[in-house]
C-alpha atoms as a PDB file:
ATOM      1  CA  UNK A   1      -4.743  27.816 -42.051  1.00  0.00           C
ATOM      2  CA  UNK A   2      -7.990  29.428 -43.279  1.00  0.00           C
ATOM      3  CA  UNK A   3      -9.240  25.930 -45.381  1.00  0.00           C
ATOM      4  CA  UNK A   4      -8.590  23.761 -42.532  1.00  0.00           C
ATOM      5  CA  UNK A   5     -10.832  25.604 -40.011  1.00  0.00           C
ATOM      6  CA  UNK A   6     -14.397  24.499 -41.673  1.00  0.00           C
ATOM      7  CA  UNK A   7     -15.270  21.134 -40.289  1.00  0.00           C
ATOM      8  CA  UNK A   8     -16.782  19.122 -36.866  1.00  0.00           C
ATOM      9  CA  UNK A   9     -14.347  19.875 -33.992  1.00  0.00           C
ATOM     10  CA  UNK A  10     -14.203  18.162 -30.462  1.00  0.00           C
ATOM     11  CA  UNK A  11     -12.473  19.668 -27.971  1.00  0.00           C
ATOM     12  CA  UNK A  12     -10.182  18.406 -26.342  1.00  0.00           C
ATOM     13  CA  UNK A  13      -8.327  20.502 -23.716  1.00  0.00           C
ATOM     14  CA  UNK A  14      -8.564  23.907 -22.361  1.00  0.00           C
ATOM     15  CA  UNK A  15      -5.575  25.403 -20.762  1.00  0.00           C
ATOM     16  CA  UNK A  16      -6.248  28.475 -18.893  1.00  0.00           C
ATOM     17  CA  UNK A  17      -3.989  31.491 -18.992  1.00  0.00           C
ATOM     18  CA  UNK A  18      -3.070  30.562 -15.205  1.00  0.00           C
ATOM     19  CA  UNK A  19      -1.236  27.204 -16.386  1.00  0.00           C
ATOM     20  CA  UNK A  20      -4.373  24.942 -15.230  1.00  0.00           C
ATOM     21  CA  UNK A  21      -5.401  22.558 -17.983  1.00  0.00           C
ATOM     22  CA  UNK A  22      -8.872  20.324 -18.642  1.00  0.00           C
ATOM     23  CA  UNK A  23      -9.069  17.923 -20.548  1.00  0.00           C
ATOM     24  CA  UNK A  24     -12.038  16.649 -22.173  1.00  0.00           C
ATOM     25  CA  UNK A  25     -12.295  12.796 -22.795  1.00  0.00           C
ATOM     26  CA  UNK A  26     -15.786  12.912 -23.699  1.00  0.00           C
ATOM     27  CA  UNK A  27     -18.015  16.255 -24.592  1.00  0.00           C
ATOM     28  CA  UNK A  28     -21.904  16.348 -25.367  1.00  0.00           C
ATOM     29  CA  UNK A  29     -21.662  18.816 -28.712  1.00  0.00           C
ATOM     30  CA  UNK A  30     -19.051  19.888 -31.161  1.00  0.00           C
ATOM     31  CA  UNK A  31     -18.618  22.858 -32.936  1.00  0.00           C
ATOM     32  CA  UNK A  32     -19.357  22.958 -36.401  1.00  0.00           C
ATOM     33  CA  UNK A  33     -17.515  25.832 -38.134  1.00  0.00           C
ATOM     34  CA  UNK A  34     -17.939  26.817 -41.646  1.00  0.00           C
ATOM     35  CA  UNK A  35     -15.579  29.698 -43.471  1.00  0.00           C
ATOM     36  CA  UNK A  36     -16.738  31.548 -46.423  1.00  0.00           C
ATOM     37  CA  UNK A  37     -14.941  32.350 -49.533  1.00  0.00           C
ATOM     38  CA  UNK A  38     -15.222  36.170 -48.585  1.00  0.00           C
ATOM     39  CA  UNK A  39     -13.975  35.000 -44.845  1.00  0.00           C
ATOM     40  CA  UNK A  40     -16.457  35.624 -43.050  1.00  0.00           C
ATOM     41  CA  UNK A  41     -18.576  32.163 -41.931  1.00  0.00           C
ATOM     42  CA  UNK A  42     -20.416  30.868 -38.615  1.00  0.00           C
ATOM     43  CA  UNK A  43     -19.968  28.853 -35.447  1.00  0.00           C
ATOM     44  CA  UNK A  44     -22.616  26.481 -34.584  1.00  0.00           C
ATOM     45  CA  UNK A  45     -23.208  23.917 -31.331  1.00  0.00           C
ATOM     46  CA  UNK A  46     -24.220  20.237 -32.687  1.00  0.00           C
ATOM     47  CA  UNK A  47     -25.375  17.536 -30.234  1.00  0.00           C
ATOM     48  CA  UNK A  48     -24.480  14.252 -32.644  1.00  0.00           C
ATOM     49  CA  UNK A  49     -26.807  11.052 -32.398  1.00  0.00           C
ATOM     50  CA  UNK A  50     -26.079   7.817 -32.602  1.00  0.00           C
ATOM     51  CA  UNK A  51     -27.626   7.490 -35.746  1.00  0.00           C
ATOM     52  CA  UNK A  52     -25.235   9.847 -37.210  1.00  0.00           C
ATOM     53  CA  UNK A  53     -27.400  12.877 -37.564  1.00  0.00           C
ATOM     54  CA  UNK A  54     -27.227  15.824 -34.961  1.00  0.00           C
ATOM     55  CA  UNK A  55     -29.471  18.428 -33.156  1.00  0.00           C
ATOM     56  CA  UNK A  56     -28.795  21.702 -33.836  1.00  0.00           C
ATOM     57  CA  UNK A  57     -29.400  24.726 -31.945  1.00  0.00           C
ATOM     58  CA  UNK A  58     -30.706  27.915 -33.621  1.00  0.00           C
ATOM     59  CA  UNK A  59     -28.014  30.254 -32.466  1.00  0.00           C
ATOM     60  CA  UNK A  60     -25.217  30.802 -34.198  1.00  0.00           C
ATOM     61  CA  UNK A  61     -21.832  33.182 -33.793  1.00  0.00           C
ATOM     62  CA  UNK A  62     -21.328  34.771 -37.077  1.00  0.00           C
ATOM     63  CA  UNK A  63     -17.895  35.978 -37.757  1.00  0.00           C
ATOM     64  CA  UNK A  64     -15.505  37.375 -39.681  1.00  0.00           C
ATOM     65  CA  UNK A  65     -11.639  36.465 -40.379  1.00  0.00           C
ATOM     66  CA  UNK A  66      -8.703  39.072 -40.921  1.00  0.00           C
ATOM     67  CA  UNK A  67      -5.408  38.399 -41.026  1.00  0.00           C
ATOM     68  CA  UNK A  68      -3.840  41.401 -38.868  1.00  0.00           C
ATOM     69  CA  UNK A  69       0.226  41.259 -37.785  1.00  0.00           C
ATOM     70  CA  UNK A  70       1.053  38.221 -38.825  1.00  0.00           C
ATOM     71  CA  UNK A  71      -1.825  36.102 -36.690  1.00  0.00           C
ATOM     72  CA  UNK A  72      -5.016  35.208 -37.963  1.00  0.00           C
ATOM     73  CA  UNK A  73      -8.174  36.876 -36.030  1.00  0.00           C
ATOM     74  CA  UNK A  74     -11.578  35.402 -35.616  1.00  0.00           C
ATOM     75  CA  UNK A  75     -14.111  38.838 -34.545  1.00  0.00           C
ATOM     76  CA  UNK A  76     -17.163  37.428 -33.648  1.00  0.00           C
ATOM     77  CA  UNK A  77     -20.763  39.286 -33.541  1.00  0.00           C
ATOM     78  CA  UNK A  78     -23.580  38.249 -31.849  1.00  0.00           C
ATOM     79  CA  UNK A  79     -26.990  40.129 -30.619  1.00  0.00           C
ATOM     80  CA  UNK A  80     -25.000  40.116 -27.012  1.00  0.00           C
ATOM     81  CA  UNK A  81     -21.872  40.443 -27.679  1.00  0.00           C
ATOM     82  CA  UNK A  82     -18.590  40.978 -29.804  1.00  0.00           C
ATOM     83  CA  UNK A  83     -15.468  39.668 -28.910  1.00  0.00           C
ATOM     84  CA  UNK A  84     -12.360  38.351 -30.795  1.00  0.00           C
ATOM     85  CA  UNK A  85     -10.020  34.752 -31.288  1.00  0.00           C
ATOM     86  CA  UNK A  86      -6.713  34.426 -32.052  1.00  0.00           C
ATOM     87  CA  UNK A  87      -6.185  30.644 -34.063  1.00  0.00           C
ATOM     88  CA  UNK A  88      -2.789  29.745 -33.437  1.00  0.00           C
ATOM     89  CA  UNK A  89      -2.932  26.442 -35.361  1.00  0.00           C
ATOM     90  CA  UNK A  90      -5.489  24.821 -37.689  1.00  0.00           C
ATOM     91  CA  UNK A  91      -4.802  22.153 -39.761  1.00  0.00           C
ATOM     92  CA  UNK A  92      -6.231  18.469 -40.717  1.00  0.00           C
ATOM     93  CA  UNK A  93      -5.555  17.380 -37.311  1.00  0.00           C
ATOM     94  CA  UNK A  94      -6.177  20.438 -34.752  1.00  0.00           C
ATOM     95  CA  UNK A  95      -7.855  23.405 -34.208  1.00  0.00           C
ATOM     96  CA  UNK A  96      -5.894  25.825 -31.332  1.00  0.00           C
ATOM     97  CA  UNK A  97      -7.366  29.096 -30.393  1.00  0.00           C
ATOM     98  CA  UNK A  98      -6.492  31.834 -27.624  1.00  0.00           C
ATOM     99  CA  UNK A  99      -9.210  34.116 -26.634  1.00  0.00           C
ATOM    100  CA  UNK A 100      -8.609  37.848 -25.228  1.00  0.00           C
ATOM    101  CA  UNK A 101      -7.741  36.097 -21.696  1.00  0.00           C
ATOM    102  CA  UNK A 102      -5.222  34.399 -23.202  1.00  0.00           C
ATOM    103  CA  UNK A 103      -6.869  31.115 -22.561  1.00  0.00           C
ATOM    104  CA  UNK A 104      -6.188  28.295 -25.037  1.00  0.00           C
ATOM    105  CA  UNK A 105      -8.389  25.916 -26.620  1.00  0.00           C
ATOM    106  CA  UNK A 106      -7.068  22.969 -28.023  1.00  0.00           C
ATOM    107  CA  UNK A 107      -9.835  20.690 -30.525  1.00  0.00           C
ATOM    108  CA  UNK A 108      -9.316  17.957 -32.429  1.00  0.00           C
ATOM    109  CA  UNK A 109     -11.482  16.218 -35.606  1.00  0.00           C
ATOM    110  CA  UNK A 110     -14.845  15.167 -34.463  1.00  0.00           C
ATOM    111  CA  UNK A 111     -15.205  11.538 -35.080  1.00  0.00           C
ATOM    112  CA  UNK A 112     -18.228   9.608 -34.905  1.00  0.00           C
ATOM    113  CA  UNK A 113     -19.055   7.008 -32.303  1.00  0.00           C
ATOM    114  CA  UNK A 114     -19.461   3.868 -33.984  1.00  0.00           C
ATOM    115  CA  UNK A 115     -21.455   1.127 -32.338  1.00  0.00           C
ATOM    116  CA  UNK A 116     -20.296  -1.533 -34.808  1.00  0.00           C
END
């Protein structure tokens, strides 16, 4: 699973630990996530153009991956806070990760809009 988590993901439902589900038919950024060799990488909020370029904001959530009883863990660390993921798929064609309230997010491939 660890390759296919680098890349532009949309989300595209959140389905809270209560059994209430959003979906998202449209959403103003996407996350870019990028995964080291030594598994640790970054999270990063994009705002895509219609040009095809995107604006970035300067924060980032650095983090870390470790594979710990048979699920794989994202621990996060940022200036205000620390706090961990569990991905429960991630491949080509979805992203799925519970946090520690056992909410799940569900993202899929960002895709470009094309005006063409």
């Amino acid at each position: 699973m660890i390759p296919a988590i680098t890349g532009y993901w949309q989300i595209e439902t959140v389905t809270l630990s209560n059994g209430t589900s959003k979906n998202y038919s449209f959403s103003e950024t996407i996350d870019y996530i990028e995964v080291a060799d030594s598994l640790s990488g970054f999270r990063k909020k994009l705002k895509p153009r219609l040009n095809g370029t995107y604006i970035t904001s300067k924060n980032l959530e650095r983090f870390e991956l470790k594979v710990e009883n048979d699920s794989l863990n994202i621990y996060y660390t940022t200036p205000f806070d620390n706090w961990k993921e569990t991905v429960l798929r991630a491949n080509e064609n979805q992203l799925i990760i519970m946090n520690k309230n056992n909410d799940i997010y569900s993202y899929k491939p960002y895709e470009p809009i094309s005006l063409e």
